[in-house]
C-alpha atoms as a PDB file:
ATOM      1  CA  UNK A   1     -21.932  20.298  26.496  1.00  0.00           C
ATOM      2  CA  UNK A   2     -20.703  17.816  24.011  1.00  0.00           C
ATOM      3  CA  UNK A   3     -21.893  14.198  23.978  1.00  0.00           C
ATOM      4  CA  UNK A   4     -19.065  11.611  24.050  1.00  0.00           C
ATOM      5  CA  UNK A   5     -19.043   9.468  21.310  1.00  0.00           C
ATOM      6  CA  UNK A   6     -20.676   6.080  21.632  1.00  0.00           C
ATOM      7  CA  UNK A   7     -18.689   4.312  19.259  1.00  0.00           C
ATOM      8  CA  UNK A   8     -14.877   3.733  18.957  1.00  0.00           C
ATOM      9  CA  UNK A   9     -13.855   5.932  15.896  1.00  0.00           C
ATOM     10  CA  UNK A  10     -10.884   4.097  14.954  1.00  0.00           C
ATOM     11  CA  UNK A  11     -12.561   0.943  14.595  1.00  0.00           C
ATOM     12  CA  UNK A  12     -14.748   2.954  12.562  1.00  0.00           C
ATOM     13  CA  UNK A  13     -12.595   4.788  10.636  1.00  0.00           C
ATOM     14  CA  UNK A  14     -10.625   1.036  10.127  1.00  0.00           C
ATOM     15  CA  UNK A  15     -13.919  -0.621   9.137  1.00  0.00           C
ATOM     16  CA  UNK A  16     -13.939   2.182   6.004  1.00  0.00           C
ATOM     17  CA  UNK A  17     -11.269   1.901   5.277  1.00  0.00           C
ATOM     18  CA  UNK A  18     -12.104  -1.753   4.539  1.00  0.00           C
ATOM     19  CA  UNK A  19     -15.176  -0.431   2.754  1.00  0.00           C
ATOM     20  CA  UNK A  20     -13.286   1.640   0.142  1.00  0.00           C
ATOM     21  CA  UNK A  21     -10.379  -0.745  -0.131  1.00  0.00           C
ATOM     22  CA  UNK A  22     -13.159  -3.314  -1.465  1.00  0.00           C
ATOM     23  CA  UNK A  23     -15.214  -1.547  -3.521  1.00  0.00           C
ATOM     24  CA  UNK A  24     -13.159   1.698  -4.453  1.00  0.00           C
ATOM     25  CA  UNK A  25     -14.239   5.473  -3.162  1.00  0.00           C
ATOM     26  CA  UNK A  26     -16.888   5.844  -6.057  1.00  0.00           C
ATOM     27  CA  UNK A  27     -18.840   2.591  -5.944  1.00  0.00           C
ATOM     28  CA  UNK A  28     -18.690   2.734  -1.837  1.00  0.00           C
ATOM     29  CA  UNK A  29     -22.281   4.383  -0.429  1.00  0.00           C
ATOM     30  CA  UNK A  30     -23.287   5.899   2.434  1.00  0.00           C
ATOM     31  CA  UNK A  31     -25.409   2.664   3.050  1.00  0.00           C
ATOM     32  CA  UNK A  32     -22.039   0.925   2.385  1.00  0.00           C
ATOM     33  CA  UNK A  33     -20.072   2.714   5.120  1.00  0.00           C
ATOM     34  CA  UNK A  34     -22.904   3.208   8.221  1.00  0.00           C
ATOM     35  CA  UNK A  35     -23.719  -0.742   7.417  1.00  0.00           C
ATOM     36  CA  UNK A  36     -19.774  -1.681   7.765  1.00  0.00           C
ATOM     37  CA  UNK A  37     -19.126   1.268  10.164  1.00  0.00           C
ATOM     38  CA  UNK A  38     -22.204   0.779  12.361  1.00  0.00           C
ATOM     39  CA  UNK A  39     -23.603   4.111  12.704  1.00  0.00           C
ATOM     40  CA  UNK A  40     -25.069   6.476  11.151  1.00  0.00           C
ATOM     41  CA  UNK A  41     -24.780   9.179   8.828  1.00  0.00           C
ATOM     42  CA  UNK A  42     -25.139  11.783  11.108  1.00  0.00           C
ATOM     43  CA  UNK A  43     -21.952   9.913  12.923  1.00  0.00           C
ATOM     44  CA  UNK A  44     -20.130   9.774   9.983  1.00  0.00           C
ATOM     45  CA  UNK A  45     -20.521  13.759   9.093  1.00  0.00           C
ATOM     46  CA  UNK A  46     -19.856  14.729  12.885  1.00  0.00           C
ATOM     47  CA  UNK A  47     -16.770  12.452  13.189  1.00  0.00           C
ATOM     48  CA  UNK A  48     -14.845  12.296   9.738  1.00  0.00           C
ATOM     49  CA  UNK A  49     -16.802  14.975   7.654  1.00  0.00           C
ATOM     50  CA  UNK A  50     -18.058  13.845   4.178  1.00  0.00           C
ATOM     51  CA  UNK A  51     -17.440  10.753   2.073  1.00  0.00           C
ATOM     52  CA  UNK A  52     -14.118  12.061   0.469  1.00  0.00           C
ATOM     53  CA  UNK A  53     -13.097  13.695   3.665  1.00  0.00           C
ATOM     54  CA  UNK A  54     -13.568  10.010   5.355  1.00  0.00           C
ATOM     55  CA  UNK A  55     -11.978   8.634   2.360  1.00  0.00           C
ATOM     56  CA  UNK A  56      -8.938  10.517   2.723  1.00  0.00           C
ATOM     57  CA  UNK A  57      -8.554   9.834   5.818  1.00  0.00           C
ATOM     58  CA  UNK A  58      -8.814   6.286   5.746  1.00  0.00           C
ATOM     59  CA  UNK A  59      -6.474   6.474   2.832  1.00  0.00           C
ATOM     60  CA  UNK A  60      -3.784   8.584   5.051  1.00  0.00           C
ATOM     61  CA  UNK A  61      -4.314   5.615   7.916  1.00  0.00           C
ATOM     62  CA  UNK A  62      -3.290   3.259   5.303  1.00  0.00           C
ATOM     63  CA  UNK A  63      -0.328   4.003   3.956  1.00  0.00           C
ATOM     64  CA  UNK A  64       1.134   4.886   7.359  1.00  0.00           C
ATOM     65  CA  UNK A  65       0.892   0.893   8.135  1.00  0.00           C
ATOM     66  CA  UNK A  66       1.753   0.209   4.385  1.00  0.00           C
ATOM     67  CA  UNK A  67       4.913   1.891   4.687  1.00  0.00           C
ATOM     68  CA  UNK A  68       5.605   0.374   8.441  1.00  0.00           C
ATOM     69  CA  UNK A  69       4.570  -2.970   7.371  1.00  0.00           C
ATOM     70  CA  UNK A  70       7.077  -3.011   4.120  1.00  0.00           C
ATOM     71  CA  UNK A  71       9.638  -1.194   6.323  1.00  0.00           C
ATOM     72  CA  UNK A  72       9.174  -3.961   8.622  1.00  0.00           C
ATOM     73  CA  UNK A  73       9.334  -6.385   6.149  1.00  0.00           C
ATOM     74  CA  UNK A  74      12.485  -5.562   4.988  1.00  0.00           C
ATOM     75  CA  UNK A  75      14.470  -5.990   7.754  1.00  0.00           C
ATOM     76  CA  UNK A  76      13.541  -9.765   8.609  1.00  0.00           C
ATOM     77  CA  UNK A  77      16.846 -10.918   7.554  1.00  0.00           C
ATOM     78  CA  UNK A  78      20.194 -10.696   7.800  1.00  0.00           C
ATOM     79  CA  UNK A  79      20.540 -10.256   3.828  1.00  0.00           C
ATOM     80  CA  UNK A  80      19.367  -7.607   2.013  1.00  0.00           C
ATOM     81  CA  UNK A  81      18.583  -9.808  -1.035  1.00  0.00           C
ATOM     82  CA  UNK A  82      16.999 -12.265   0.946  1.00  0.00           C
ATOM     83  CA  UNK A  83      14.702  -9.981   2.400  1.00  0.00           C
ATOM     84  CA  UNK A  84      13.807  -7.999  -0.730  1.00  0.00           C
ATOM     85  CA  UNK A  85      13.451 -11.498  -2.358  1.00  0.00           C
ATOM     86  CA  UNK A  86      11.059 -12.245   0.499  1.00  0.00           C
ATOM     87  CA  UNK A  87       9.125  -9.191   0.640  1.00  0.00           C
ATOM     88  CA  UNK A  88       7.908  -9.766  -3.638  1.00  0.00           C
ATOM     89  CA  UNK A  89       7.585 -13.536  -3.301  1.00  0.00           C
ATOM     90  CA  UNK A  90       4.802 -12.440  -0.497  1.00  0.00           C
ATOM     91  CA  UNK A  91       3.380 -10.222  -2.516  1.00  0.00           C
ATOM     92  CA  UNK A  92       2.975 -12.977  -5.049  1.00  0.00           C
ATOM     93  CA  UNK A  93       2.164 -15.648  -2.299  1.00  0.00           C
ATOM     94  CA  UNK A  94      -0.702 -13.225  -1.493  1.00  0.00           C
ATOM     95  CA  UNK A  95      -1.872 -12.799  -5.054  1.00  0.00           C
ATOM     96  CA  UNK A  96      -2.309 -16.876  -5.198  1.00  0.00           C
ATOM     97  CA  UNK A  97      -3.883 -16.962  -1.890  1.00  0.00           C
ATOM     98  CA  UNK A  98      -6.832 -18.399  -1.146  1.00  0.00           C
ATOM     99  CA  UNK A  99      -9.340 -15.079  -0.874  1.00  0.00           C
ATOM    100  CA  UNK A 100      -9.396 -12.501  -3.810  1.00  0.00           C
ATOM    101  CA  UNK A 101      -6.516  -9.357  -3.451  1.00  0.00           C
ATOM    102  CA  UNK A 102      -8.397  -6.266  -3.426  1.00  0.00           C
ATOM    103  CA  UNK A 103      -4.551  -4.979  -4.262  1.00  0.00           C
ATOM    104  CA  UNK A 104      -3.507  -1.753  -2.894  1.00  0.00           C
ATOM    105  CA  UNK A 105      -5.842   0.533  -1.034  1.00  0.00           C
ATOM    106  CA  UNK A 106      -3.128   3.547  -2.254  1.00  0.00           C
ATOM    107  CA  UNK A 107      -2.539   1.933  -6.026  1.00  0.00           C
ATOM    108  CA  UNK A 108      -6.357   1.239  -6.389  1.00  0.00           C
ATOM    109  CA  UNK A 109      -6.730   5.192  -5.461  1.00  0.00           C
ATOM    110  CA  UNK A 110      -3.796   6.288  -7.809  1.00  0.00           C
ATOM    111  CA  UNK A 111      -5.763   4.369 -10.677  1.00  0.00           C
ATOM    112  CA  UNK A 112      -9.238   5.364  -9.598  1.00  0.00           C
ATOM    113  CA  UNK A 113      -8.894   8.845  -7.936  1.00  0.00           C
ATOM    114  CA  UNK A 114      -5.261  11.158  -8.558  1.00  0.00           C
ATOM    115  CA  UNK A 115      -5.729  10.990 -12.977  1.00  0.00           C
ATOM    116  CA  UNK A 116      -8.242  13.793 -12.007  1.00  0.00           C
ATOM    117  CA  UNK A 117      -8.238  14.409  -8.699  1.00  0.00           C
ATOM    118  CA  UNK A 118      -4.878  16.710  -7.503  1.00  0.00           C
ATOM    119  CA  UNK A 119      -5.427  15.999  -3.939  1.00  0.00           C
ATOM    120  CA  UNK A 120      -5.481  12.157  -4.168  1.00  0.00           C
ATOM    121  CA  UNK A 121      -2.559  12.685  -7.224  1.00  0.00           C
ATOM    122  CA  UNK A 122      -0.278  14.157  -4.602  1.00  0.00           C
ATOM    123  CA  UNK A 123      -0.793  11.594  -1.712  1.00  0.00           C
ATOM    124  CA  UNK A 124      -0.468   8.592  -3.705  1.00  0.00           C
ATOM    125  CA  UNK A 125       2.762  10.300  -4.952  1.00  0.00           C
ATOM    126  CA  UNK A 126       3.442  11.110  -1.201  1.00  0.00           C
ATOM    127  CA  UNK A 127       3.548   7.435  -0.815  1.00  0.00           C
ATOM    128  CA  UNK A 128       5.173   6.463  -3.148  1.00  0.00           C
ATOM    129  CA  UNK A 129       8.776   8.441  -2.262  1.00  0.00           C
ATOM    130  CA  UNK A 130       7.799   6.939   1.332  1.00  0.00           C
ATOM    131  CA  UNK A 131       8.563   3.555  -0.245  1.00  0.00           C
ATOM    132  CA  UNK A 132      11.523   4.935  -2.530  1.00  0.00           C
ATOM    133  CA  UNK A 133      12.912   6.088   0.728  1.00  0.00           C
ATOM    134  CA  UNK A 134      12.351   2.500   2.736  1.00  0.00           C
ATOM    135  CA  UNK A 135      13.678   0.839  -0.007  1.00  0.00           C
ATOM    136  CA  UNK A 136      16.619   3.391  -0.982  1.00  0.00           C
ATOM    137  CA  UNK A 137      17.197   3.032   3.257  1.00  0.00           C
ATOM    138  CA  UNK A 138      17.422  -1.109   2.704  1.00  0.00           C
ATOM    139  CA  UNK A 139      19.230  -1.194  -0.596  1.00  0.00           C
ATOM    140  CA  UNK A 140      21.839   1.621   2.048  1.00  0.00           C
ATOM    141  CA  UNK A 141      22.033  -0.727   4.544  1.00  0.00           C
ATOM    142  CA  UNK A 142      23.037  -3.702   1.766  1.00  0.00           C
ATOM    143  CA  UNK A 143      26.101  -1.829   0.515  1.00  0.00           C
ATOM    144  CA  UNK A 144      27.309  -0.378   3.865  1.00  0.00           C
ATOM    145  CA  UNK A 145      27.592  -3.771   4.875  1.00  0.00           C
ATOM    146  CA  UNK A 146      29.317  -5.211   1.777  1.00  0.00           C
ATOM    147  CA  UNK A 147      26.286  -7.489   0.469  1.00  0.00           C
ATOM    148  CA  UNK A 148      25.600  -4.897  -2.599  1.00  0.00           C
ATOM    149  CA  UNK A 149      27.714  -3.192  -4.809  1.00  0.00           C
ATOM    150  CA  UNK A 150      29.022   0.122  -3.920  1.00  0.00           C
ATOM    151  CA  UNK A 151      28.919   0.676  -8.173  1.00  0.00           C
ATOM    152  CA  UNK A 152      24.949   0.648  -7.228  1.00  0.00           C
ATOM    153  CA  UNK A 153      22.726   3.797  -7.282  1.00  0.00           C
ATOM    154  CA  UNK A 154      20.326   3.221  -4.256  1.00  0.00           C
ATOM    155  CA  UNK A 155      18.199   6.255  -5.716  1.00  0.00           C
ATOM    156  CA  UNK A 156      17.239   4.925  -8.678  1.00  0.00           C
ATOM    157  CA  UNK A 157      17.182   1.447  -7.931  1.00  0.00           C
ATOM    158  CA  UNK A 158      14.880   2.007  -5.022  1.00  0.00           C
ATOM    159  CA  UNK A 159      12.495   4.344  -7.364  1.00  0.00           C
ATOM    160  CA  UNK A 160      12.980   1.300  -9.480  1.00  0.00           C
ATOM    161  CA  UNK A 161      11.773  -1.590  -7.131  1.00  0.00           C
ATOM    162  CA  UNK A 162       9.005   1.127  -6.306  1.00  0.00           C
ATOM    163  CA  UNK A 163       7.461   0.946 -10.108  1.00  0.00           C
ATOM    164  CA  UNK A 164       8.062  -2.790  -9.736  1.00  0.00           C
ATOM    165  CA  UNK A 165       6.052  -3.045  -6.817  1.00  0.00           C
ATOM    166  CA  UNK A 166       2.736  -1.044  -8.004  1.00  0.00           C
ATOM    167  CA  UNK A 167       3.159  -3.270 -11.103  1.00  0.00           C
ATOM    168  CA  UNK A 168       3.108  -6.338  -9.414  1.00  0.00           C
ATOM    169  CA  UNK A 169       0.424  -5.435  -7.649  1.00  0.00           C
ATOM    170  CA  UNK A 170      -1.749  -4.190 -10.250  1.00  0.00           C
ATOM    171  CA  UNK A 171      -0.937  -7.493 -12.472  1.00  0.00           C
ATOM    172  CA  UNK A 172      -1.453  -9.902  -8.986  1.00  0.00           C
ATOM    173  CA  UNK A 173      -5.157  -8.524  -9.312  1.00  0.00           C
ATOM    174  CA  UNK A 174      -5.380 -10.530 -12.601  1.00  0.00           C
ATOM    175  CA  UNK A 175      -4.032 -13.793 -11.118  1.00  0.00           C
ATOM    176  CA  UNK A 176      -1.394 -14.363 -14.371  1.00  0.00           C
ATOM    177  CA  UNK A 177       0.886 -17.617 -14.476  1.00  0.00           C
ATOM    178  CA  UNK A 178       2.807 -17.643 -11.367  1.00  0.00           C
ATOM    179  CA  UNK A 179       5.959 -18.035 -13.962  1.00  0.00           C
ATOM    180  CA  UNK A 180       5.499 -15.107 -15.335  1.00  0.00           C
ATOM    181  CA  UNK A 181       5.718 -13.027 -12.392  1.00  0.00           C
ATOM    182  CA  UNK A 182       8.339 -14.965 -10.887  1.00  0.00           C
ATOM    183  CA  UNK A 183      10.494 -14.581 -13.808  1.00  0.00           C
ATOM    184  CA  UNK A 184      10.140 -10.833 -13.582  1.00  0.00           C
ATOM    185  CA  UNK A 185      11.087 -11.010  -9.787  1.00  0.00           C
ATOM    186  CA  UNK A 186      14.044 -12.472 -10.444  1.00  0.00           C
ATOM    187  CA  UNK A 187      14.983 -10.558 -13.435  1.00  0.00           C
ATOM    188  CA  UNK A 188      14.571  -7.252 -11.088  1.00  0.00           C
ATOM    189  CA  UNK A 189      16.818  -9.064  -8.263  1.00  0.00           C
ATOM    190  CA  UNK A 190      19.301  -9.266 -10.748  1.00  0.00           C
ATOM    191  CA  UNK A 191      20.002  -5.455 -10.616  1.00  0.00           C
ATOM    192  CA  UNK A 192      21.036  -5.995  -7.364  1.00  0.00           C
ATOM    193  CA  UNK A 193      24.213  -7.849  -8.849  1.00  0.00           C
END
């Protein structure tokens, strides 16, 4: 008979997930994860498999509530400018903040991991058409309802706002002068003229 498992395994898979969003899947240890985690190795192998098996995982878990959080995000408002606006000014809100951005658990794992790793190369890519298609789906939305130009290819300008977005992020890591990011927000709006 199996033993039930004395710990919650989403909390532990979320507490990873943490881990490797900090530190990145090649400087995160074992000792790393079972501290964080709270259990132990043993746990960790019967539960999620390996390190990149857990890794994965947690990376999977991720960008399911990335891509629900920015869908969610862009639908605040009643404007589709306004709430693309909104959604890159918090990105750059979050940047200043207080505590230090670890980023993007999915960008930090397209730099780190898919240059030589296929599996992580496709689901990074994987998650990035999920945000082409929220985006495409908002920019949609904008010139059904007359806000946007129907001259406006929501294709390209979504895959657009897309490489925008993993730029911003990487750059935000660096803290640079909040006018030079804000320019280049508002220099991307603009293509929604």
């Amino acid at each position: 008979m199996v033993r039930p498992r004395e710990f919650d395994e989403e909390q532990a898979l979320d507490a990873a997930m943490q881990v490797f969003w900090e530190k990145g899947y090649e400087a995160t240890s074992l000792s790393d994860l079972t501290s964080r985690m709270g259990i132990q190795k043993p746990s960790i192998y019967s539960a999620f498999g390996d390190k990149k098996t857990l890794f994965e995982t947690a990376l999977r878990k991720y960008t399911q509530l990335h891509a629900s959080s920015v869908r969610s995000k862009l639908q605040n408002k009643s404007s589709v400018k306004e709430d693309i606006r909104a959604f890159f000014e918090g990105l750059i809100d979050e940047g200043y903040g207080a505590e230090s951005s670890s980023g993007c658990f999915c960008i930090n794992t397209m730099v780190e991991l898919a240059p030589h790793d296929e599996k992580f190369e496709v689901l990074t890519r994987e998650h990035q058409m999920y945000l082409t298609v929220i985006f495409q789906e908002t920019i949609e939305r904008g010139v059904r309802s007359g806000e946007l130009a129907v001259t406006l290819n929501p294709k390209a300008l979504a895959q657009t706002l897309v490489v925008f977005l993993i730029g911003l992020t990487v750059i935000m890591k660096a803290r640079p002068d909040r006018l030079f990011v804000q320019n280049s927000v508002e220099s991307v709006l603009a293509l929604l003229n």
